[in-house]
C-alpha atoms as a PDB file:
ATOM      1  CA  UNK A   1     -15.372 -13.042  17.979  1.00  0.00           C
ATOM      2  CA  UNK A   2     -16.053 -10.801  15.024  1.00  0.00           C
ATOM      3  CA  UNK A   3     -12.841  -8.913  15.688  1.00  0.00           C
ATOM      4  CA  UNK A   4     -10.981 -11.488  15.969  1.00  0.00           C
ATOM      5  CA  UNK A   5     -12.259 -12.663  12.203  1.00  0.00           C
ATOM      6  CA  UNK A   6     -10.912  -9.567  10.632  1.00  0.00           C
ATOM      7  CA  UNK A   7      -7.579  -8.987  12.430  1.00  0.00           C
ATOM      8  CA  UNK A   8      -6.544 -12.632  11.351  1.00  0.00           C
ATOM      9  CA  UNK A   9      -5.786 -14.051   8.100  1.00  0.00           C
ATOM     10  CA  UNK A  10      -5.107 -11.726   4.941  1.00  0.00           C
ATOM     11  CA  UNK A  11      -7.948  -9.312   5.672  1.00  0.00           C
ATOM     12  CA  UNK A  12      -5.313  -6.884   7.763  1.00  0.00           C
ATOM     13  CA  UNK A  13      -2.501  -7.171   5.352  1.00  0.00           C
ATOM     14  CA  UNK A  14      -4.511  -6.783   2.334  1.00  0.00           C
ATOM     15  CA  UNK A  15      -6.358  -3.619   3.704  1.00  0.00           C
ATOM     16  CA  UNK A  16      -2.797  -2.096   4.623  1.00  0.00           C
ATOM     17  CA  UNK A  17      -1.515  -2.948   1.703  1.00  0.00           C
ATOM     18  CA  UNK A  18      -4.345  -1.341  -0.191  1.00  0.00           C
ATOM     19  CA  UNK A  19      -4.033   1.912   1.529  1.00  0.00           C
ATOM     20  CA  UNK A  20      -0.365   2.281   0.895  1.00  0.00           C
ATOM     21  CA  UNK A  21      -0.978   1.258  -2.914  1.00  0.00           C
ATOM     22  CA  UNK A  22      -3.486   4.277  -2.814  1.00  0.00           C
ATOM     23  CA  UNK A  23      -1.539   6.875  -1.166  1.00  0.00           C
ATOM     24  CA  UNK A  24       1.196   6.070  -3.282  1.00  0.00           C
ATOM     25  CA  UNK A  25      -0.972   6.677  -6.666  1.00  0.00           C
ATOM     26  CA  UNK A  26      -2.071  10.130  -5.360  1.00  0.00           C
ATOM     27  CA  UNK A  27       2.086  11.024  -4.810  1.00  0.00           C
ATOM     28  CA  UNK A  28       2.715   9.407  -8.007  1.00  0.00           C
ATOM     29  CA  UNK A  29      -0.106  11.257 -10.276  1.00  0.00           C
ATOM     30  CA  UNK A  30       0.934  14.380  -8.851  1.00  0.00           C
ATOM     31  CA  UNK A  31       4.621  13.437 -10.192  1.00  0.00           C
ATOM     32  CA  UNK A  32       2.955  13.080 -13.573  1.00  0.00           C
ATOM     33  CA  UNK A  33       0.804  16.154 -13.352  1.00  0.00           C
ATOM     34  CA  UNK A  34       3.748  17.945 -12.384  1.00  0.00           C
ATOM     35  CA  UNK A  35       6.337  16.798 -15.311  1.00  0.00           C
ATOM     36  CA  UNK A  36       7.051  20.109 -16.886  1.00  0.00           C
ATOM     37  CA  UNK A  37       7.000  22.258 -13.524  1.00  0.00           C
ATOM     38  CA  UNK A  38      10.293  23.588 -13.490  1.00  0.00           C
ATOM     39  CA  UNK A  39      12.156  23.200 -10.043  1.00  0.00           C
ATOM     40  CA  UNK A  40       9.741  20.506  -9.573  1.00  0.00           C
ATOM     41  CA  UNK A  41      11.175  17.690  -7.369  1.00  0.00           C
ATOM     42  CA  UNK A  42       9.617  13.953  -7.829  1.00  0.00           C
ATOM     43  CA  UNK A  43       8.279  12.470  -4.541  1.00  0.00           C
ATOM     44  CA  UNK A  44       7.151   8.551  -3.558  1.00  0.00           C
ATOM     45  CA  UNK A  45       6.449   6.967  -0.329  1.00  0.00           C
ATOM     46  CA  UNK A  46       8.711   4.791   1.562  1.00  0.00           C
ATOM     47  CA  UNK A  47       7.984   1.410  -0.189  1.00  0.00           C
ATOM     48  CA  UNK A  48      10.941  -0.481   1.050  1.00  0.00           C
ATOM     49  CA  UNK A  49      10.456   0.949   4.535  1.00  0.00           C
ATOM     50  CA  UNK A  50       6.690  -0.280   4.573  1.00  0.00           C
ATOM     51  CA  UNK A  51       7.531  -3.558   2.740  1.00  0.00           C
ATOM     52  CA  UNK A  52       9.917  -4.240   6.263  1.00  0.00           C
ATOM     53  CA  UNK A  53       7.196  -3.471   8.517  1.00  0.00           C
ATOM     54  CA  UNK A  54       4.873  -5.476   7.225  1.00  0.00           C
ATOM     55  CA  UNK A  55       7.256  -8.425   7.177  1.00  0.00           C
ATOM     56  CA  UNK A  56       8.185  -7.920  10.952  1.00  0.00           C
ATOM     57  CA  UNK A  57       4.277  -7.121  11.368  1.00  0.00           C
ATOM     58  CA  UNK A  58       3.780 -10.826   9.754  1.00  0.00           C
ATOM     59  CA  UNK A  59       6.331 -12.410  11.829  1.00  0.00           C
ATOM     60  CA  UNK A  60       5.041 -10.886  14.902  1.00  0.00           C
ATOM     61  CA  UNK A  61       1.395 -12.368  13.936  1.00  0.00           C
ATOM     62  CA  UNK A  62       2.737 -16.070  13.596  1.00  0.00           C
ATOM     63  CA  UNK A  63       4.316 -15.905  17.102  1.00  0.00           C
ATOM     64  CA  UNK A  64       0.777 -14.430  18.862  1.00  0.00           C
ATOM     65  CA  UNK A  65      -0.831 -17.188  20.280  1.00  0.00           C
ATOM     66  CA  UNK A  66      -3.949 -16.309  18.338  1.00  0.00           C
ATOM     67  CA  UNK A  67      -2.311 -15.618  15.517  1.00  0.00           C
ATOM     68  CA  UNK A  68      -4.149 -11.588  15.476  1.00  0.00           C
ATOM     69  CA  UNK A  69      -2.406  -9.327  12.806  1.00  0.00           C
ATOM     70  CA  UNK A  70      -1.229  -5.917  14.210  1.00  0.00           C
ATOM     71  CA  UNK A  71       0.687  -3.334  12.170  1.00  0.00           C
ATOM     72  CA  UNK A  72       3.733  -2.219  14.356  1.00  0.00           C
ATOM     73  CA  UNK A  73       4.780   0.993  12.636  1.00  0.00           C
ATOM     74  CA  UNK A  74       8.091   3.089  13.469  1.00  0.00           C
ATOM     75  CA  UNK A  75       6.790   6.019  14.018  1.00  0.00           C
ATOM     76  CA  UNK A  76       6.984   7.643  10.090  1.00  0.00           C
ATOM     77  CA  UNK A  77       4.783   4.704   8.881  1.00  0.00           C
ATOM     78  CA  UNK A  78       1.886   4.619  11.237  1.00  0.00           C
ATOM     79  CA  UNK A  79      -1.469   2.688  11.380  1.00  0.00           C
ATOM     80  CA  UNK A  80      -4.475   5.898  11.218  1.00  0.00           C
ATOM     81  CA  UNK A  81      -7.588   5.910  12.971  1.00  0.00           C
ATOM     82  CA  UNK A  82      -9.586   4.641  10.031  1.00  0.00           C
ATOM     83  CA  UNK A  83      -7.627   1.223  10.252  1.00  0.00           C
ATOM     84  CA  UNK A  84      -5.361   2.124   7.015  1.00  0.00           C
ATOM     85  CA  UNK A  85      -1.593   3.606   6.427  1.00  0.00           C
ATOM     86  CA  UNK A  86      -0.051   6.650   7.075  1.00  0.00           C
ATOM     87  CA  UNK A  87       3.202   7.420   5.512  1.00  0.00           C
ATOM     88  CA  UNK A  88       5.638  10.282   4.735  1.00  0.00           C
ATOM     89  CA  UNK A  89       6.291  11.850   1.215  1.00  0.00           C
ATOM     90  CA  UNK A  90       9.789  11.849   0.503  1.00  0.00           C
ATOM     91  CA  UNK A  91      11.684  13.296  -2.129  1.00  0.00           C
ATOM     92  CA  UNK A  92      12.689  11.081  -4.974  1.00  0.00           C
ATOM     93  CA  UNK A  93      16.431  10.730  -5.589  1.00  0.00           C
ATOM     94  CA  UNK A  94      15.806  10.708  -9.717  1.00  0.00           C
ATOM     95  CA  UNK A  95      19.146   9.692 -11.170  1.00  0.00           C
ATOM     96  CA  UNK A  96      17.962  11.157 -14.658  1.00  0.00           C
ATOM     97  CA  UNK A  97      19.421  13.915 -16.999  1.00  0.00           C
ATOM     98  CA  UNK A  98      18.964  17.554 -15.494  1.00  0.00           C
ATOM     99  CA  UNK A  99      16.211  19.124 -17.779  1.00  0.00           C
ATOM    100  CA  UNK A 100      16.795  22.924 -19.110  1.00  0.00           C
ATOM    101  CA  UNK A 101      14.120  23.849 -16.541  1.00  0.00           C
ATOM    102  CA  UNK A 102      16.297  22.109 -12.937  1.00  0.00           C
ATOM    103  CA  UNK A 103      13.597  19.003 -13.470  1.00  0.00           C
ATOM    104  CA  UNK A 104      15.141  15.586 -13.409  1.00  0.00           C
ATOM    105  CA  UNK A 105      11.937  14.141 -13.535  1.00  0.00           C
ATOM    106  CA  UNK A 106      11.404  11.113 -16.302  1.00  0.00           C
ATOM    107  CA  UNK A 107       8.038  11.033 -17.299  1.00  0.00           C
ATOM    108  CA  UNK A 108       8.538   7.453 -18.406  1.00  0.00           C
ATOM    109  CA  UNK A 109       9.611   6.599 -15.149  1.00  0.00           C
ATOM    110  CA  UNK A 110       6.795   8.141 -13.101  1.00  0.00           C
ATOM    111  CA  UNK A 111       4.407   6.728 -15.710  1.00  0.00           C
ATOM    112  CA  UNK A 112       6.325   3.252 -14.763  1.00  0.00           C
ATOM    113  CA  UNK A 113       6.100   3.150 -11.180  1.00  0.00           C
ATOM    114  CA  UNK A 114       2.094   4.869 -11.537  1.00  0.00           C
ATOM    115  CA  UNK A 115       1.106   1.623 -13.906  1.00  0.00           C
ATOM    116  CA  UNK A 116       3.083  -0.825 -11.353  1.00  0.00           C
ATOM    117  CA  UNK A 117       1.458   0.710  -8.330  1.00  0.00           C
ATOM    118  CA  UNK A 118      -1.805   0.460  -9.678  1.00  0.00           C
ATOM    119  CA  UNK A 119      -1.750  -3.445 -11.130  1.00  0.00           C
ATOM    120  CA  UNK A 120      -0.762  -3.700  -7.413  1.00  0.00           C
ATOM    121  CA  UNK A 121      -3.686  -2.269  -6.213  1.00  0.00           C
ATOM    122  CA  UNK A 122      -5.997  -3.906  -8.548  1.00  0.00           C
ATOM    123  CA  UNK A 123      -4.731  -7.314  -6.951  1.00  0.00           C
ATOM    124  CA  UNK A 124      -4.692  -6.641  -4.310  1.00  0.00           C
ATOM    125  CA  UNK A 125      -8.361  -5.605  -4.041  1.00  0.00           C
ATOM    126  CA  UNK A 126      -9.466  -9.000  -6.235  1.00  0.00           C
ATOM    127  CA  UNK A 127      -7.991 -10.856  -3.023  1.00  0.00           C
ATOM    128  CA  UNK A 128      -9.798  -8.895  -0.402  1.00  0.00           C
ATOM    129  CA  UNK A 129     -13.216  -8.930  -2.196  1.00  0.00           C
ATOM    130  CA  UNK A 130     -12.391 -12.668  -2.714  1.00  0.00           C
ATOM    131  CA  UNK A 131     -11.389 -12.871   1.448  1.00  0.00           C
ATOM    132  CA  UNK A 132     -14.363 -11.272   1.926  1.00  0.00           C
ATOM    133  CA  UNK A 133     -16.785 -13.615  -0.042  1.00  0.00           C
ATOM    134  CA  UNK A 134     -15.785 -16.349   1.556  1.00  0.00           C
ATOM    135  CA  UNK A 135     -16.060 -15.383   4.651  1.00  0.00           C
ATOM    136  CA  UNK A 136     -19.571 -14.447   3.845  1.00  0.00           C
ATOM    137  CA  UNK A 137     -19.894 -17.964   2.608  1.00  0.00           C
ATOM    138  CA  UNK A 138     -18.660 -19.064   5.721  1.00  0.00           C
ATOM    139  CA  UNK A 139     -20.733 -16.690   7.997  1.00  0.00           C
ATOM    140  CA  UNK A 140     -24.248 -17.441   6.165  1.00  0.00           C
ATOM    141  CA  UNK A 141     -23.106 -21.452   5.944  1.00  0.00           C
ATOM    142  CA  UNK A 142     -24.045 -21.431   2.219  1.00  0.00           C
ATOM    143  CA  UNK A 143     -21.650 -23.129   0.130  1.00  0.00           C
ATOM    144  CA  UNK A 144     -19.591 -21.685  -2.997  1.00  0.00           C
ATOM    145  CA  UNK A 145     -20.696 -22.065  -6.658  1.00  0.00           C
ATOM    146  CA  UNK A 146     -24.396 -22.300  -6.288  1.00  0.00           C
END
């Protein structure tokens, strides 16, 4: 019963989403932190790749009978054992000017994708603390507001 209440609903997709959104900012900061490294090559995570999965990953979950949401990875994007994301690093294909120092990296760019990541994140953890407090509500049969 209690399984069932977390691997239903938004709970799943929000907490996968959340640990992508993380790993991401920890490749992305390093980008930053690396700006004037000469050689340096930018890196990301697989956003589109992960974006697909968890669309098939949603379809699959309306056609379960119980309607249970399971991450189906393809075997670079994998659930972990902790319940959250693993995914590659890849190399960035930066389309930039070539610095004097071989480093294409923009640091407006990285600084772009690091601010979109993270108003990402921040959303996405107001909706699972708000998933969360009503199901609270719902589990202690108080109502909301009072």
């Amino acid at each position: 019963m209690i399984e069932r209440l977390f691997h239903k609903g938004t709970i799943p997709l929000l907490e996968k989403n959340l640990s992508f959104a993380e790993q991401r900012h920890r490749v992305l900061a390093n980008n930053v932190a690396n700006v004037d490294t000469p050689l340096f090559k930018a890196k990301d995570l697989p956003v589109d790749s992960f974006r697909d999965l968890l669309d098939r990953s949603l379809r699959d979950q309306k056609r379960h009978p119980v309607g249970v949401f399971r991450f189906r990875g393809n075997g670079r994007i994998e659930s972990n054992a902790l319940g959250g994301i693993s995914a590659p690093i890849i190399e960035e294909q930066d389309k930039t000017i070539l610095r004097h120092d071989k480093n294409r990296m923009s640091m407006e760019i990285q600084m772009s994708k690091m601010n979109k990541n993270m108003l990402r994140y921040n959303v996405l953890l107001d909706l699972l603390r708000s998933s969360y407090r009503g199901l609270n509500t719902a589990i202690s049969e108080r109502p909301s507001g009072g």
